[in-house]
N, C-alpha and C. Protein backbone atom coordinates (compact mmCIF):
# COMPACT_ATOMS: atom_id res chain seq x y z
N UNK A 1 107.06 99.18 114.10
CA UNK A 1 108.37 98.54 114.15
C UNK A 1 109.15 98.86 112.88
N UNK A 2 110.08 98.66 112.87
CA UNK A 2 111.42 99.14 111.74
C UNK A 2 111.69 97.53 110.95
N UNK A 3 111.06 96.67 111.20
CA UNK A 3 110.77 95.60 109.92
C UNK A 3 110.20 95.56 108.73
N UNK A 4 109.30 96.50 109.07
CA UNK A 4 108.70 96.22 108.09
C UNK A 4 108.96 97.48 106.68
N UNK A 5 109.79 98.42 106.83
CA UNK A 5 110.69 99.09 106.38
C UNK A 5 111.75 98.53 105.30
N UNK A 6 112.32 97.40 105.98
CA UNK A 6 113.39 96.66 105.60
C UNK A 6 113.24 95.75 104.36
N UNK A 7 113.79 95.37 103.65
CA UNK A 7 113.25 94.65 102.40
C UNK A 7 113.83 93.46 102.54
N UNK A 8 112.64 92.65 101.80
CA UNK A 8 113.02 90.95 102.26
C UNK A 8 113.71 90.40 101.60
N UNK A 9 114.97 91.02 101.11
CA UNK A 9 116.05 90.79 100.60
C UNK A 9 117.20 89.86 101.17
N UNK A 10 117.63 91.28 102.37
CA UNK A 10 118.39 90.24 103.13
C UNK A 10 118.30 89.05 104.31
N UNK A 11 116.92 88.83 104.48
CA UNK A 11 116.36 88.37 104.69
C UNK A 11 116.07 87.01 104.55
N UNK A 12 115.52 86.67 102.94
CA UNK A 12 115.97 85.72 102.01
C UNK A 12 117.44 85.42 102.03
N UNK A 13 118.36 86.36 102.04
CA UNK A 13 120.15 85.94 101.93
C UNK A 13 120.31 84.91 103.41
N UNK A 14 119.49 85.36 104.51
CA UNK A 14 119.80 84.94 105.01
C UNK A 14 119.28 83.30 105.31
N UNK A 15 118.25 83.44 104.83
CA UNK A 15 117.50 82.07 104.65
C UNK A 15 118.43 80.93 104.34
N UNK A 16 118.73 81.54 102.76
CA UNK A 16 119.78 80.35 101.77
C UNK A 16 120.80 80.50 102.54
N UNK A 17 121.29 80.93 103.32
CA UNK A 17 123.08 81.03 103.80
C UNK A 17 122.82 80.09 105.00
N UNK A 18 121.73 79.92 105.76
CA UNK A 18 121.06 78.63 107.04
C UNK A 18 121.23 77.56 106.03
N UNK A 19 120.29 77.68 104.85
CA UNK A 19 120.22 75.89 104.61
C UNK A 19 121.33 75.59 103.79
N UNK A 20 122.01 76.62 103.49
CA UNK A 20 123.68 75.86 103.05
C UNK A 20 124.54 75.52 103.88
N UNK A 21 124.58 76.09 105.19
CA UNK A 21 125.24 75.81 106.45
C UNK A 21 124.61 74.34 107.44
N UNK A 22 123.41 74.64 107.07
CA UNK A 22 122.92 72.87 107.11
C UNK A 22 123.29 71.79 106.57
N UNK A 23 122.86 72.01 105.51
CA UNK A 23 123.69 70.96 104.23
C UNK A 23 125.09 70.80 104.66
N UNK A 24 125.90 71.53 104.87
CA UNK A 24 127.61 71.58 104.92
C UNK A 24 127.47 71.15 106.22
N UNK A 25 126.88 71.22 106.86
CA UNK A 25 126.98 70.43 108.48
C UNK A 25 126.17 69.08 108.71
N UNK A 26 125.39 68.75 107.84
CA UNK A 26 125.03 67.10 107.67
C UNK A 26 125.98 66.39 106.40
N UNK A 27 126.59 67.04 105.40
CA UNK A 27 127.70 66.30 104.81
C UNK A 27 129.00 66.18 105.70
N UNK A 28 129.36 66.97 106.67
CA UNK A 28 130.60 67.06 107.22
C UNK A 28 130.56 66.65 108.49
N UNK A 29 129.06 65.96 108.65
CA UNK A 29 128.52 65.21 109.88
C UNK A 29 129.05 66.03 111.18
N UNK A 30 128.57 67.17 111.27
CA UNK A 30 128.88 68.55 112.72
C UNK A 30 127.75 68.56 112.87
N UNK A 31 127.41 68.24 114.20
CA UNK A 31 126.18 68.45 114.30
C UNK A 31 125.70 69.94 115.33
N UNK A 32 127.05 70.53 115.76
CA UNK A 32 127.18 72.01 115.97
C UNK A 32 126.35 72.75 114.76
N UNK A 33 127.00 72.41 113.66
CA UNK A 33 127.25 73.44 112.35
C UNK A 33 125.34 73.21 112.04
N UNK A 34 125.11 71.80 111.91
CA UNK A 34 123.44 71.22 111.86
C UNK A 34 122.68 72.08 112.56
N UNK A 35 122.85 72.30 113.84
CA UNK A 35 121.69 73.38 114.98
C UNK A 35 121.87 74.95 114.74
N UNK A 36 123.07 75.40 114.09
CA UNK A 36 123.45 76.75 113.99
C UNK A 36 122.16 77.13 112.60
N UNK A 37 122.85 76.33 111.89
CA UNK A 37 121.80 76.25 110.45
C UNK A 37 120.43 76.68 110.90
N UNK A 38 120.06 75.50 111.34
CA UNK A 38 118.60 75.63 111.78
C UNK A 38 118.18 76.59 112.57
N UNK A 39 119.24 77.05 113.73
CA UNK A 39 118.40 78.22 114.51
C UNK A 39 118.47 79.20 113.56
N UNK A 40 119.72 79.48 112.64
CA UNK A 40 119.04 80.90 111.43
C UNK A 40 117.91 80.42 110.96
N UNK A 41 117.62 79.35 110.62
CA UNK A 41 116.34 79.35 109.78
C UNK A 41 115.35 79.70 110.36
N UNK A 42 115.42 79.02 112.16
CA UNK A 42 114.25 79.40 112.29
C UNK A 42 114.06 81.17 112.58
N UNK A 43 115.33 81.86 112.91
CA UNK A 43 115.42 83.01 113.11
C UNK A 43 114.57 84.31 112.00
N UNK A 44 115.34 83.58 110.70
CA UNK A 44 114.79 83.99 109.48
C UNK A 44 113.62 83.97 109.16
N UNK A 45 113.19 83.05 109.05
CA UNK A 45 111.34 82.67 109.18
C UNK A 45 110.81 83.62 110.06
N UNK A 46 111.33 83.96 111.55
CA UNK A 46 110.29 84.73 112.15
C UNK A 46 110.41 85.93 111.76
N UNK A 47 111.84 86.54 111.11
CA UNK A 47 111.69 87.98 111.39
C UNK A 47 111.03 88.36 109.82
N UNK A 48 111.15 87.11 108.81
CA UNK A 48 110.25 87.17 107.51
C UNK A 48 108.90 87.99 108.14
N UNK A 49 107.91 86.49 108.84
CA UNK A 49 106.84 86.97 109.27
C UNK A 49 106.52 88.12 110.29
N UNK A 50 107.46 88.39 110.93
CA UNK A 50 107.62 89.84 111.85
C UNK A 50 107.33 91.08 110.65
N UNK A 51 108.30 90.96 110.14
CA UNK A 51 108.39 92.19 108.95
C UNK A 51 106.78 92.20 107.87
N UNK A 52 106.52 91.41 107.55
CA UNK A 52 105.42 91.17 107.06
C UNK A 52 104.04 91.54 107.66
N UNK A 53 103.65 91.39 108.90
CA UNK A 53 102.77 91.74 109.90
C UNK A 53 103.28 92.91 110.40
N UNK A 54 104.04 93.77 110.58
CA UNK A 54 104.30 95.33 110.26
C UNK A 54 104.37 95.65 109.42
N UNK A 55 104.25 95.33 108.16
CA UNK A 55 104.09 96.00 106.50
C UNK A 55 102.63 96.15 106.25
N UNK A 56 101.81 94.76 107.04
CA UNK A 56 100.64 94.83 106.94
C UNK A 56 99.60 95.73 107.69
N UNK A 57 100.33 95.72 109.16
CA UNK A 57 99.89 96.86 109.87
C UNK A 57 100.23 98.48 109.64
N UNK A 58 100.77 98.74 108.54
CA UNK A 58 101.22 99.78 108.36
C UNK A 58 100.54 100.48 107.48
N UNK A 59 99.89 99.18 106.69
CA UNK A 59 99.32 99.60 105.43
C UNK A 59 98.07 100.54 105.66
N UNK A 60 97.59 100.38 106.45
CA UNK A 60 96.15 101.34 107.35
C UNK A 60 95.07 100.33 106.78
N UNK A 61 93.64 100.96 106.97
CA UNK A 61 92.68 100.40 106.65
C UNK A 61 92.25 100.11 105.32
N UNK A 62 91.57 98.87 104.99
CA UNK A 62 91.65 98.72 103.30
C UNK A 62 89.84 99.13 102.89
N UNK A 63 90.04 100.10 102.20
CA UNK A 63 88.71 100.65 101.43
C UNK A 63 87.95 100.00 100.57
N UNK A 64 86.94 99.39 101.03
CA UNK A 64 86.60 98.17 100.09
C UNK A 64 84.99 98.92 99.72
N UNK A 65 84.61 99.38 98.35
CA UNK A 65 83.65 100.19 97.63
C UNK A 65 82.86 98.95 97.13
């Protein structure tokens, strides 16, 4: 897969840009803006661990002497 390629950069950007859009949607009491938040987060989280488990599978077999 082409995740694990990608650096967990924007990735992370996208993390913090969910739980500030959370925050700004439980101070501004939207509870639209509240579920948007959260589905990036949870979006973010998976493609974290997506990318991660193709970095790992990529790595080949580990040579242990």
């Amino acid at each position: 897969m082409i995740l694990g390629a990608i650096s967990a950069t924007p990735i992370y950007a996208l993390m913090a840009f969910s739980v500030v859009l959370t925050l700004m949607g439980h101070i501004f009491k939207d509870q639209k803006i509240v579920g948007i938040g959260i589905a990036l987060l949870f979006l973010s989280t998976a493609l974290l661990l997506i990318g991660a488990y193709d970095s790992y599978q990529d790595s080949g077999p580990i040579d242990v002497k």
